[in-house]
Protein backbone atom coordinates (compact mmCIF):
# COMPACT_ATOMS: atom_id res chain seq x y z
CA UNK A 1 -26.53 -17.21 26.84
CA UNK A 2 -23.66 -17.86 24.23
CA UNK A 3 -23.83 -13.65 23.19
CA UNK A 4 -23.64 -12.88 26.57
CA UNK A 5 -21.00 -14.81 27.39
CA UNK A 6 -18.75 -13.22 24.47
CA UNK A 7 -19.92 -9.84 25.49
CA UNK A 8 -18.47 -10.50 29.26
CA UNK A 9 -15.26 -11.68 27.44
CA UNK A 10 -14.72 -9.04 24.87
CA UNK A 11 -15.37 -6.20 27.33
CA UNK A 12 -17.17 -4.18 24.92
CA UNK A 13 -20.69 -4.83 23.83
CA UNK A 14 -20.67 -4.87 19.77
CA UNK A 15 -17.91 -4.90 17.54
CA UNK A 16 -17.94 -5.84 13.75
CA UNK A 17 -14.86 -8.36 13.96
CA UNK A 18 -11.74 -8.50 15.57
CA UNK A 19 -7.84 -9.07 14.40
CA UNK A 20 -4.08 -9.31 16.11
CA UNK A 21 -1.75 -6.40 15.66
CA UNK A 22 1.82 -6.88 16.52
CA UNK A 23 4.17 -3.78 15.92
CA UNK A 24 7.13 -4.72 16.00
CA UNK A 25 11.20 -3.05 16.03
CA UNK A 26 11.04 -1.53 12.74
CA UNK A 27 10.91 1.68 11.54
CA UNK A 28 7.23 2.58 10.46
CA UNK A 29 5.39 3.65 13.76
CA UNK A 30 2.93 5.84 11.85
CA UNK A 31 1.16 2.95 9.59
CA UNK A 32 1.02 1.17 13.01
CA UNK A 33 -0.71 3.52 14.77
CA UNK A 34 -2.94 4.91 11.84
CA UNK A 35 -3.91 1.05 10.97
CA UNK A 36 -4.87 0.93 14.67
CA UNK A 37 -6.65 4.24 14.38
CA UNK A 38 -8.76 3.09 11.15
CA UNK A 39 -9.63 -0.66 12.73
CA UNK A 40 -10.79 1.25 15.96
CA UNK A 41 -13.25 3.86 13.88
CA UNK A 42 -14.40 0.75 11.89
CA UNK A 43 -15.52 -0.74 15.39
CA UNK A 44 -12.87 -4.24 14.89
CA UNK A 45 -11.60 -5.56 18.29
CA UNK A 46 -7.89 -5.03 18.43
CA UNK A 47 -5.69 -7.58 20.25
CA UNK A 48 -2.51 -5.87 20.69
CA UNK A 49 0.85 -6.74 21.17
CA UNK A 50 3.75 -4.80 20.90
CA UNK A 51 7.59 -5.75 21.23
CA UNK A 52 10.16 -3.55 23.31
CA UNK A 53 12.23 -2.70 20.34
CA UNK A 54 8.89 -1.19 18.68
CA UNK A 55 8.47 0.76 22.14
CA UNK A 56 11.43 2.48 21.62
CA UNK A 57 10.47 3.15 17.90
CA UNK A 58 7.25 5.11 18.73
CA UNK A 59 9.06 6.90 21.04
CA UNK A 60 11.45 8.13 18.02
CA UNK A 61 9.01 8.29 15.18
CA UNK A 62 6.09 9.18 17.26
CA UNK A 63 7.25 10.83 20.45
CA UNK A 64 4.72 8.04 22.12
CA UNK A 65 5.93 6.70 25.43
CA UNK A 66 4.29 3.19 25.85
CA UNK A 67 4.79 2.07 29.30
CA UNK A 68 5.14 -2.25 29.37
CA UNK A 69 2.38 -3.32 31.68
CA UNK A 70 -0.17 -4.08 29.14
CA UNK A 71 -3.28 -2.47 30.56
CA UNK A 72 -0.77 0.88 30.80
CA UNK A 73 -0.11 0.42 27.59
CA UNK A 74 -3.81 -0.26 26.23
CA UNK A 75 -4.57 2.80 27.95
CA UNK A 76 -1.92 5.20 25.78
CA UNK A 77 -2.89 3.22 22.55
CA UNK A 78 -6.71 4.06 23.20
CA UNK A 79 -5.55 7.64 24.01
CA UNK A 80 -3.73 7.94 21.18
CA UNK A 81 -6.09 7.01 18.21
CA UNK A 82 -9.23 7.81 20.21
CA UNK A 83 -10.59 4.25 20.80
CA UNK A 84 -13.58 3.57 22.63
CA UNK A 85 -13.24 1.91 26.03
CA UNK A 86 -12.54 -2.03 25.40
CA UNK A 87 -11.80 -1.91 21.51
CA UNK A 88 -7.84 -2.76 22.24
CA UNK A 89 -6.58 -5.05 24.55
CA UNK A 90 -3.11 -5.25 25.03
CA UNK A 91 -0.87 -8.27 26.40
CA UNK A 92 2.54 -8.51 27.35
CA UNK A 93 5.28 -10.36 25.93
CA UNK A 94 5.09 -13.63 27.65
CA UNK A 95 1.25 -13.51 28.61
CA UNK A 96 1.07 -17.14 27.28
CA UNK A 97 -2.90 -17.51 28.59
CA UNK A 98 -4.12 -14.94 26.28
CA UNK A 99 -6.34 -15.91 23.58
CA UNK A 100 -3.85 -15.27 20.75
CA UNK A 101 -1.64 -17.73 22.01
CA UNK A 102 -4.09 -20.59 21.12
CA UNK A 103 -5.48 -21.90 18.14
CA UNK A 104 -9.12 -22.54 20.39
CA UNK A 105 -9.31 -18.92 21.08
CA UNK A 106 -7.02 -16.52 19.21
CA UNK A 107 -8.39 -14.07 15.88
CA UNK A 108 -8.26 -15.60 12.77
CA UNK A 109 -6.70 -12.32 10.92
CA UNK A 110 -3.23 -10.95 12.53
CA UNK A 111 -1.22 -8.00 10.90
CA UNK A 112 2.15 -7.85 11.95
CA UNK A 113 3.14 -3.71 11.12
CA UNK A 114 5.74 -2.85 11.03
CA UNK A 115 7.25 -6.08 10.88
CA UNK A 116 10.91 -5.94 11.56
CA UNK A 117 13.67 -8.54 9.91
CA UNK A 118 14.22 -10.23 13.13
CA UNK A 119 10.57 -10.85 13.71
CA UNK A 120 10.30 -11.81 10.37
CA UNK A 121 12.96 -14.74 10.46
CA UNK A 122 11.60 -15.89 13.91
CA UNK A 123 8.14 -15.87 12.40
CA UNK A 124 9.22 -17.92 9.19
CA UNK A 125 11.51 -20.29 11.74
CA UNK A 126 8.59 -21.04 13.79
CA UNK A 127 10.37 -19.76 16.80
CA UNK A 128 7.54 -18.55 19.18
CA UNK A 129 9.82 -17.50 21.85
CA UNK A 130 7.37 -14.29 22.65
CA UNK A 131 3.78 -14.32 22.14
CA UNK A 132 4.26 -11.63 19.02
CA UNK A 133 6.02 -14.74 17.69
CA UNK A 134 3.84 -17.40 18.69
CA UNK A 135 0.45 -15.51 17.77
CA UNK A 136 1.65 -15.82 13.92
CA UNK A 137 2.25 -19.21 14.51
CA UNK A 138 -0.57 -20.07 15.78
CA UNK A 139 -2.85 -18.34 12.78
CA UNK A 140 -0.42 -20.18 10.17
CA UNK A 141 -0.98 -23.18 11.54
CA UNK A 142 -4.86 -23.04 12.16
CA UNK A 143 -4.60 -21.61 8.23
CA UNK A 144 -5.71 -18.25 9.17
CA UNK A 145 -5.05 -15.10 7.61
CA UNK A 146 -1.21 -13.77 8.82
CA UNK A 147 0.20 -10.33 6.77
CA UNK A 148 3.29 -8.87 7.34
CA UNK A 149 4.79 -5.93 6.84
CA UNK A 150 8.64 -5.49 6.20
CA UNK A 151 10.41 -1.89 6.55
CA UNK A 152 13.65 -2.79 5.82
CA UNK A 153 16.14 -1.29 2.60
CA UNK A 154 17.92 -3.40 0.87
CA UNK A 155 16.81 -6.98 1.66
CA UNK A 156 19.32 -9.43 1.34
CA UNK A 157 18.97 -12.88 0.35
CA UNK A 158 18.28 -14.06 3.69
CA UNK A 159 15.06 -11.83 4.23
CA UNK A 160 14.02 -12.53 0.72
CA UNK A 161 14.40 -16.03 1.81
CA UNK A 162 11.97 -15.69 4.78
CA UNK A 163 9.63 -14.30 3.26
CA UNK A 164 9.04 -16.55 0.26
CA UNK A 165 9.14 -19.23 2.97
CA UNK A 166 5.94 -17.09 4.20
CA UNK A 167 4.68 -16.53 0.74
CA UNK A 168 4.54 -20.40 0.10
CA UNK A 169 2.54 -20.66 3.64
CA UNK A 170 -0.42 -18.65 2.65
CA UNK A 171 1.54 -15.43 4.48
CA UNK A 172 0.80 -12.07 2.65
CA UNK A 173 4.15 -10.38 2.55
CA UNK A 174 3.22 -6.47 1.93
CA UNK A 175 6.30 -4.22 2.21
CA UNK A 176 6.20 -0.92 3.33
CA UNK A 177 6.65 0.59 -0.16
CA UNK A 178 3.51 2.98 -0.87
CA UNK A 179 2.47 4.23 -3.84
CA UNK A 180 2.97 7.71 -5.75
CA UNK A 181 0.05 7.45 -8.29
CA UNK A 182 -2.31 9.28 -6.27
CA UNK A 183 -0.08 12.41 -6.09
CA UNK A 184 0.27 12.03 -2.59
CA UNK A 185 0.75 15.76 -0.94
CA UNK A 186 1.74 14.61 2.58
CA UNK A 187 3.67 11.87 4.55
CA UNK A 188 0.28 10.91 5.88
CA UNK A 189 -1.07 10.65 2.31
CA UNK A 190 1.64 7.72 2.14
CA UNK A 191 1.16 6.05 5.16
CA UNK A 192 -2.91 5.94 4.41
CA UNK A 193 -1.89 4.34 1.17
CA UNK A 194 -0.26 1.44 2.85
CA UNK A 195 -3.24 1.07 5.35
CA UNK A 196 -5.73 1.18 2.85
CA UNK A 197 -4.05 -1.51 1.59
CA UNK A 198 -3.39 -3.45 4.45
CA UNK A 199 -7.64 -2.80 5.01
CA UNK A 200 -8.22 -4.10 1.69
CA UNK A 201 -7.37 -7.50 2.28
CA UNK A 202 -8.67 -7.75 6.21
CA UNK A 203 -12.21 -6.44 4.01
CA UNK A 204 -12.46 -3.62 6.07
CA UNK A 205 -14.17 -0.38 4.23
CA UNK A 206 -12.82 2.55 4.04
CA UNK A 207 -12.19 5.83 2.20
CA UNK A 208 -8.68 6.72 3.00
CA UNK A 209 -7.42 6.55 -1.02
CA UNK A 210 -8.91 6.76 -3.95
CA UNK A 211 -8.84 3.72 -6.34
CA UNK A 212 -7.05 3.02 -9.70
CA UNK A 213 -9.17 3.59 -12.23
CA UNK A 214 -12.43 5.33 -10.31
CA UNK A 215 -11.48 9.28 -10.23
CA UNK A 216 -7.72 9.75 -11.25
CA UNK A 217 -5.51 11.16 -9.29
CA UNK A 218 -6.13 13.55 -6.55
């Protein structure tokens, strides 16, 4: 009766686990939207939420319009990375009786990628004035697994301040800052190398790089 029950809620009859993703204003639509493409393939339930200023980000990065009315929007995001029907559900900004705006109900794992500098202090400040906001709240305070990824250049002492407020919360503070070991021959060689990162530490396998130390360089 209980597995049934979760089936009816999830919308989708199997998946291997599920997480939060919150893009947010900052430059970096493409790791968003191939991290979304990877967690799909791997069969994880997406809950996704996704500011205005990151709307008008895809649009510029990505030439992806993403209308606001959240099952509009879960509809382009599905489109877009070629998600099976029910894998991502997307909420709007102030949709304060979804799951991931309670500690009962939401994902235990959130990414927040790109994570802007204004999400980042309102995050650290324990703001929760928008459900991106208040989702990262609520896994840092049921001592769940919150990692964030800043795109910003330089950082001043204020940002650096934020996130070592994180840091000493359990937050994983991952910048945007990939790798150039594995001779990377394309700009989506460098964005897998930050997902495959990211995808490390949510455990989910994949293929996308190779690793230090088994085969070289490519």
């Amino acid at each position: 009766m209980t597995e049934n029950c979760s089936k009816e809620l999830t919308g989708v009859a199997e998946f291997e686990a599920e997480v939060t993703l919150a893009i947010t204003g900052a430059s970096g639509a493409p790791y968003a939207l191939r991290l979304l493409q990877v967690l799909c393939q791997a069969n994880w339930r997406v809950h996704l939420l996704v500011s205005s200023a990151a709307r008008v980000v895809l649009a510029t990065e990505h030439e992806l319009k993403v209308p606001s009315a959240p099952d509009a929007m879960g509809k382009v995001f599905s489109d877009a990375v070629g998600a099976k029907p029910g894998l991502i559900k997307a909420y709007g900004r102030d949709d304060w009786f979804s799951p991931v705006a309670s500690g009962s109900a939401a994902p235990k794992k959130m990414v927040v990628c790109p994570c802007s500098t204004g999400s980042l202090a309102a995050i650290a400040l324990g703001c929760s004035d928008n459900l991106i906001e208040r989702a990262a709240d609520v896994v840092i305070k049921e001592r769940g697994q919150l990692i964030v990824v800043p795109r910003e250049a330089p950082l001043s002492a204020i940002h650096l301040e934020h996130m070592l407020k994180l840091a000493n919360l359990g937050v994983t503070i991952m910048p945007a800052s990939p790798g150039f070991y594995h001779q990377p021959a394309s700009v989506e060689d460098l964005v897998d190398f930050m997902v495959a990162r990211i995808l490390d530490h949510l455990g989910v396998e994949h293929d996308l790089v190779k690793r230090w130390g088994y085969g070289g360089a490519r």
